[in-house]
N, C-alpha and C. Protein backbone atom coordinates (compact mmCIF):
# COMPACT_ATOMS: atom_id res chain seq x y z
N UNK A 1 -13.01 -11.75 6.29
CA UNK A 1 -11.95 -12.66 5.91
C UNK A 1 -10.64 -11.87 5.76
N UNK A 2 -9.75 -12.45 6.64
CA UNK A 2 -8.40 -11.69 6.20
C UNK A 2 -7.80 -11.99 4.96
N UNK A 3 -6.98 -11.28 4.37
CA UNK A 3 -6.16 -11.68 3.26
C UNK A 3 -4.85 -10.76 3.34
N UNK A 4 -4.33 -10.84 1.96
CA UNK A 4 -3.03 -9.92 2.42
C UNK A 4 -2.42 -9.53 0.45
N UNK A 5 -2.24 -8.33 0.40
CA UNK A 5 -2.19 -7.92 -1.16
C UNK A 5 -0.90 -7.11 -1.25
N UNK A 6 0.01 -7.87 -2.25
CA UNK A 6 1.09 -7.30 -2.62
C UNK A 6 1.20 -6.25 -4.15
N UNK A 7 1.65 -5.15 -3.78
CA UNK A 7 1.13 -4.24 -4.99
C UNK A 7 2.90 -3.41 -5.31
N UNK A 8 2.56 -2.90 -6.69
CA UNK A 8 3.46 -2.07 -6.90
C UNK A 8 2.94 -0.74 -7.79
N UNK A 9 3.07 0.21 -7.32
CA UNK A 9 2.49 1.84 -7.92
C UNK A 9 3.57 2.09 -8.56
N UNK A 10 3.35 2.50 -9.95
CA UNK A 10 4.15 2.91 -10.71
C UNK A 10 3.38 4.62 -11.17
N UNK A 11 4.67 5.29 -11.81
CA UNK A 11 4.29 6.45 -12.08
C UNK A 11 4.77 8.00 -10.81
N UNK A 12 4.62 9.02 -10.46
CA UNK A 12 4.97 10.19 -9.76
C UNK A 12 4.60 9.80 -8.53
N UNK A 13 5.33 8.76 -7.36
CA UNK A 13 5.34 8.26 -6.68
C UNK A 13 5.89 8.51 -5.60
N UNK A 14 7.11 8.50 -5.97
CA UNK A 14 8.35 9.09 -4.77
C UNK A 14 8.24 10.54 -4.48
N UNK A 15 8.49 10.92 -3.38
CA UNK A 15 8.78 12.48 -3.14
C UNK A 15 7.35 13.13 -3.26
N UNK A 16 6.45 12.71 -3.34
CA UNK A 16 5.22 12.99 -3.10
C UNK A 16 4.61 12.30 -1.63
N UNK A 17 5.34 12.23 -0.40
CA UNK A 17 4.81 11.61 0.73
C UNK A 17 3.47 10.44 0.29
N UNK A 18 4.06 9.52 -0.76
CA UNK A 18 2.89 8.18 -1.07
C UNK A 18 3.19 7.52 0.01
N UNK A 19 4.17 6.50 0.65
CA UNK A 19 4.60 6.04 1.95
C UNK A 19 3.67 6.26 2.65
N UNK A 20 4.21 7.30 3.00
CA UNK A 20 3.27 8.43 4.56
C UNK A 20 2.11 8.51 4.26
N UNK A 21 1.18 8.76 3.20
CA UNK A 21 -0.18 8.35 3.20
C UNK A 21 -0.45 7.13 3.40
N UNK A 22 -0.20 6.04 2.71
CA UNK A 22 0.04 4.65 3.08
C UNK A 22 -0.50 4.29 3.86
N UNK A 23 1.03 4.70 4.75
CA UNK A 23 0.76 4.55 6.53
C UNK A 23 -0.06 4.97 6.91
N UNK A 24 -0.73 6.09 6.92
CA UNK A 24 -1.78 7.29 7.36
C UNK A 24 -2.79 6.23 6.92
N UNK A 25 -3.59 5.80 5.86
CA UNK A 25 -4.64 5.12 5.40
C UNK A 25 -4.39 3.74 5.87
N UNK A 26 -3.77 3.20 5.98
CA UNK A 26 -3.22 1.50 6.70
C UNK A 26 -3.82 1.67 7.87
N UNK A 27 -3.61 3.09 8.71
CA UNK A 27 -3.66 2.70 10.17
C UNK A 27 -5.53 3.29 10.47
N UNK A 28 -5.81 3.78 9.67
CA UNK A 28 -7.19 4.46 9.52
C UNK A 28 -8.08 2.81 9.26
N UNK A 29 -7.71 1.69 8.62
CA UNK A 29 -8.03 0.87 8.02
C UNK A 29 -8.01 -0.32 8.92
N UNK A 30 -6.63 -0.01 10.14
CA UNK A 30 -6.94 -1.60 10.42
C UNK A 30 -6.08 -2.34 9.48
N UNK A 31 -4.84 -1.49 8.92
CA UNK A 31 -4.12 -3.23 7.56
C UNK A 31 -3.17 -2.81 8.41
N UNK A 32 -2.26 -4.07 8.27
CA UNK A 32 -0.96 -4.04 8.88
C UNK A 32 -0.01 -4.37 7.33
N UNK A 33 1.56 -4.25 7.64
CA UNK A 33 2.38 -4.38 6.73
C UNK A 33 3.32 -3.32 6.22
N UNK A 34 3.63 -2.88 4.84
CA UNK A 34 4.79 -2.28 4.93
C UNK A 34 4.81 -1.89 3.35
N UNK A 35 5.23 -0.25 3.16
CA UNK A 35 5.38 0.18 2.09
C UNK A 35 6.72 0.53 2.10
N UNK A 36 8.08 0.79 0.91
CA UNK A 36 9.39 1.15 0.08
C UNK A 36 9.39 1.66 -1.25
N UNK A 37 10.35 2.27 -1.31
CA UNK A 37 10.68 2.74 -1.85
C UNK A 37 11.65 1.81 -3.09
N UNK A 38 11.61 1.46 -4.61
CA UNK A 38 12.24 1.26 -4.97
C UNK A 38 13.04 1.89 -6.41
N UNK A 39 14.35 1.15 -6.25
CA UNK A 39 15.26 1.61 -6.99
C UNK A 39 14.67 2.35 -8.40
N UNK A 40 13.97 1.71 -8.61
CA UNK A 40 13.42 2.19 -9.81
C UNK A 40 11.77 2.97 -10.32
N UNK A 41 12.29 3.89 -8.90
CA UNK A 41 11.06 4.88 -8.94
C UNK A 41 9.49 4.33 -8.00
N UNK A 42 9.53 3.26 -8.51
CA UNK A 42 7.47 2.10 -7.89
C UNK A 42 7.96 2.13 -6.50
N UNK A 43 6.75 2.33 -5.97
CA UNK A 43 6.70 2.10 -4.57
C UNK A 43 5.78 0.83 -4.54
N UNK A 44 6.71 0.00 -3.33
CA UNK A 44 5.83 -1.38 -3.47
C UNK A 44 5.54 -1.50 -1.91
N UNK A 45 4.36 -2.42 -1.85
CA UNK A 45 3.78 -2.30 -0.27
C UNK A 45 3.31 -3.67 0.10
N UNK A 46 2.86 -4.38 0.72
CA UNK A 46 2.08 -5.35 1.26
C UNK A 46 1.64 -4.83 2.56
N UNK A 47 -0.16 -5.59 2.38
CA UNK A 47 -1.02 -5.19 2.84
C UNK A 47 -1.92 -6.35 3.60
N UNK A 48 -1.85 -6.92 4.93
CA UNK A 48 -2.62 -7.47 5.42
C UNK A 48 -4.24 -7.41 6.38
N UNK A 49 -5.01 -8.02 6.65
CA UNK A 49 -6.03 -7.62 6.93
C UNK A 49 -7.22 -7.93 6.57
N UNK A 50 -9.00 -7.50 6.82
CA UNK A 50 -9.95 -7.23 6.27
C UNK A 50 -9.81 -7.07 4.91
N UNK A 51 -10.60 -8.10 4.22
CA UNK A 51 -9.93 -7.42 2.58
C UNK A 51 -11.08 -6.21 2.31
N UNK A 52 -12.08 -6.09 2.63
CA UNK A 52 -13.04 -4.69 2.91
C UNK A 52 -11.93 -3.61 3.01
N UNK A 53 -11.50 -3.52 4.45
CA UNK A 53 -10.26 -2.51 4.60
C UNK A 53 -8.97 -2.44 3.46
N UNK A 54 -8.72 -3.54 2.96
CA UNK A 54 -7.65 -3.56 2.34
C UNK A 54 -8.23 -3.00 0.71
N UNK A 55 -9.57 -3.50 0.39
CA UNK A 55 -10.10 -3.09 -1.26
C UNK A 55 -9.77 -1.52 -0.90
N UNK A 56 -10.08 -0.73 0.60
CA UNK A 56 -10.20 0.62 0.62
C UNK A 56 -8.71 1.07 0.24
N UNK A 57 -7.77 0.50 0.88
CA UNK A 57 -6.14 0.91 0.54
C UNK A 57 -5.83 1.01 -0.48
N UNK A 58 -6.59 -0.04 -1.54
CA UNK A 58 -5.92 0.05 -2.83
C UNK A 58 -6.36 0.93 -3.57
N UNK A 59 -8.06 1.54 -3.22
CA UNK A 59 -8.42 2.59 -3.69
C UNK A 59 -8.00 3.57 -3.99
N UNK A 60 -6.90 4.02 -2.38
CA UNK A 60 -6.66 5.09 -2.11
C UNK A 60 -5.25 5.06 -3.38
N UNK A 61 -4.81 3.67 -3.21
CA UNK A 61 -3.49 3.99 -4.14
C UNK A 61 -3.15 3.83 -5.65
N UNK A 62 -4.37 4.01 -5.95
CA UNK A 62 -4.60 4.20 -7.21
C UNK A 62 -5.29 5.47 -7.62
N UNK A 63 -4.71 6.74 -6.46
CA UNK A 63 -4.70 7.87 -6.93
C UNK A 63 -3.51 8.85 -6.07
N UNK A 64 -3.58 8.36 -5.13
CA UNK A 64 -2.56 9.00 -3.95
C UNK A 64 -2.66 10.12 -3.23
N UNK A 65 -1.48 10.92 -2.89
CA UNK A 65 -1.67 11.78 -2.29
C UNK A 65 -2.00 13.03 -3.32
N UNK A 66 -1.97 14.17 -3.41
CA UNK A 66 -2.31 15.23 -4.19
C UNK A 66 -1.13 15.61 -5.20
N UNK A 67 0.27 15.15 -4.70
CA UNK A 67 1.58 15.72 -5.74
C UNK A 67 1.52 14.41 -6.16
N UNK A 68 1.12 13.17 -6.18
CA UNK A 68 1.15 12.06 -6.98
C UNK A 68 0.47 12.03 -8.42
N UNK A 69 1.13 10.99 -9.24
CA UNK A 69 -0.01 11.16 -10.29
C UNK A 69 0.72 9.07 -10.61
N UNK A 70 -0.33 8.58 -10.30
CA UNK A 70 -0.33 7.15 -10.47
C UNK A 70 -0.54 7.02 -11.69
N UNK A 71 0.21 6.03 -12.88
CA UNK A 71 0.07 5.72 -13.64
C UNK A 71 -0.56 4.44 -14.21
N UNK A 72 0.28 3.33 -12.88
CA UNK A 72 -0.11 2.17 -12.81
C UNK A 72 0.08 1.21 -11.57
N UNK A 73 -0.89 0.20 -11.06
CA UNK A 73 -0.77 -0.06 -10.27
C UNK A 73 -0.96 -1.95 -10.50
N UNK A 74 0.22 -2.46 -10.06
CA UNK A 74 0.14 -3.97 -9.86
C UNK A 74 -0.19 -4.48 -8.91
N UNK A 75 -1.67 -5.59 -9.06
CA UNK A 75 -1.97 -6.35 -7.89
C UNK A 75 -1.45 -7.46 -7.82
N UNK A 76 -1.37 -7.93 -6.49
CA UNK A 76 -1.29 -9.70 -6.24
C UNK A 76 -1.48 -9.93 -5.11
N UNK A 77 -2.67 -10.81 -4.86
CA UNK A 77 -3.30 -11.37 -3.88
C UNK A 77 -2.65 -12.38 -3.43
N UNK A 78 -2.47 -12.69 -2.22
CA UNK A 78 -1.68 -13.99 -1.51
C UNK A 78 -2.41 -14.21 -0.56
N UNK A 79 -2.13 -15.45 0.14
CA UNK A 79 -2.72 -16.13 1.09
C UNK A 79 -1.82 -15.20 2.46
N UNK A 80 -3.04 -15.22 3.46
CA UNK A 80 -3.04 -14.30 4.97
C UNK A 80 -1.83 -15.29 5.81
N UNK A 81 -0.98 -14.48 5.84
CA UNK A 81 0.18 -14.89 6.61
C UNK A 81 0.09 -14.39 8.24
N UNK A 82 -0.31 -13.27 8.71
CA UNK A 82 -0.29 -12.62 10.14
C UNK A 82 1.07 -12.36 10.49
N UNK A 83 1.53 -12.01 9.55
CA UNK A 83 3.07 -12.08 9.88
C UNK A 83 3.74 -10.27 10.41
N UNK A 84 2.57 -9.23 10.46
CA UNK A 84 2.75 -8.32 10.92
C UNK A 84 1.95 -7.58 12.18
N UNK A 85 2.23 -6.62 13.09
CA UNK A 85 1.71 -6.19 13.87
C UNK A 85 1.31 -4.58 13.81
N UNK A 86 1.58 -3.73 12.83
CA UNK A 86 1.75 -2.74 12.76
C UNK A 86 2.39 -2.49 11.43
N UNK A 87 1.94 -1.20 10.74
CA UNK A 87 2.47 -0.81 9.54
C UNK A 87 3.36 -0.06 9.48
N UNK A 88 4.93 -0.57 8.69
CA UNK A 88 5.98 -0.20 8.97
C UNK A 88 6.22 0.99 7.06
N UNK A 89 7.08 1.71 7.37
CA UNK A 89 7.94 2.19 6.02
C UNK A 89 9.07 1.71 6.27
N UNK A 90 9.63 1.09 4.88
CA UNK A 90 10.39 0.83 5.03
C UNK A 90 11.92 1.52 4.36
């Protein structure tokens, strides 16, 4: 079943290539969609796809890359739009 999960990672986020893993694990996965950078440190992403593949993404981002240190992570599940072809940074 596809679905599609909008999240925000809070905590040592930025400047630790989280994005670029992201992407790296998105495309390992099969999710399409798109991770940023925001103003206020959280990197936020949406995630479409296999929700199998997608439970694996969130796994991953609720620890990150190795200079990360996740503090907290917001879910929200939405209804499967197909509205992407490829996983972008944005």
């Amino acid at each position: 079943m596809n679905v599609r999960l909008h999240i925000y990672i809070s905590g040592r986020v930025q400047g630790v290539f989280f994005r670029s893993e992201i992407k790296y694990e998105a495309l390992k996965q099969n999710v399409t969609g798109w991770a940023r950078n925001l103003s206020d440190r959280r990197v936020e992403a949406v995630f479409e796809g296999e929700k199998k593949n997608i439970e694996r993404l969130l796994e991953f981002c609720k620890i990150g890359p190795p200079l990360a240190k996740v503090i907290m992570v917001e879910t929200s599940w939405e209804s499967y739009k197909g509205e992407f072809r490829r996983f972008k940074i944005i």
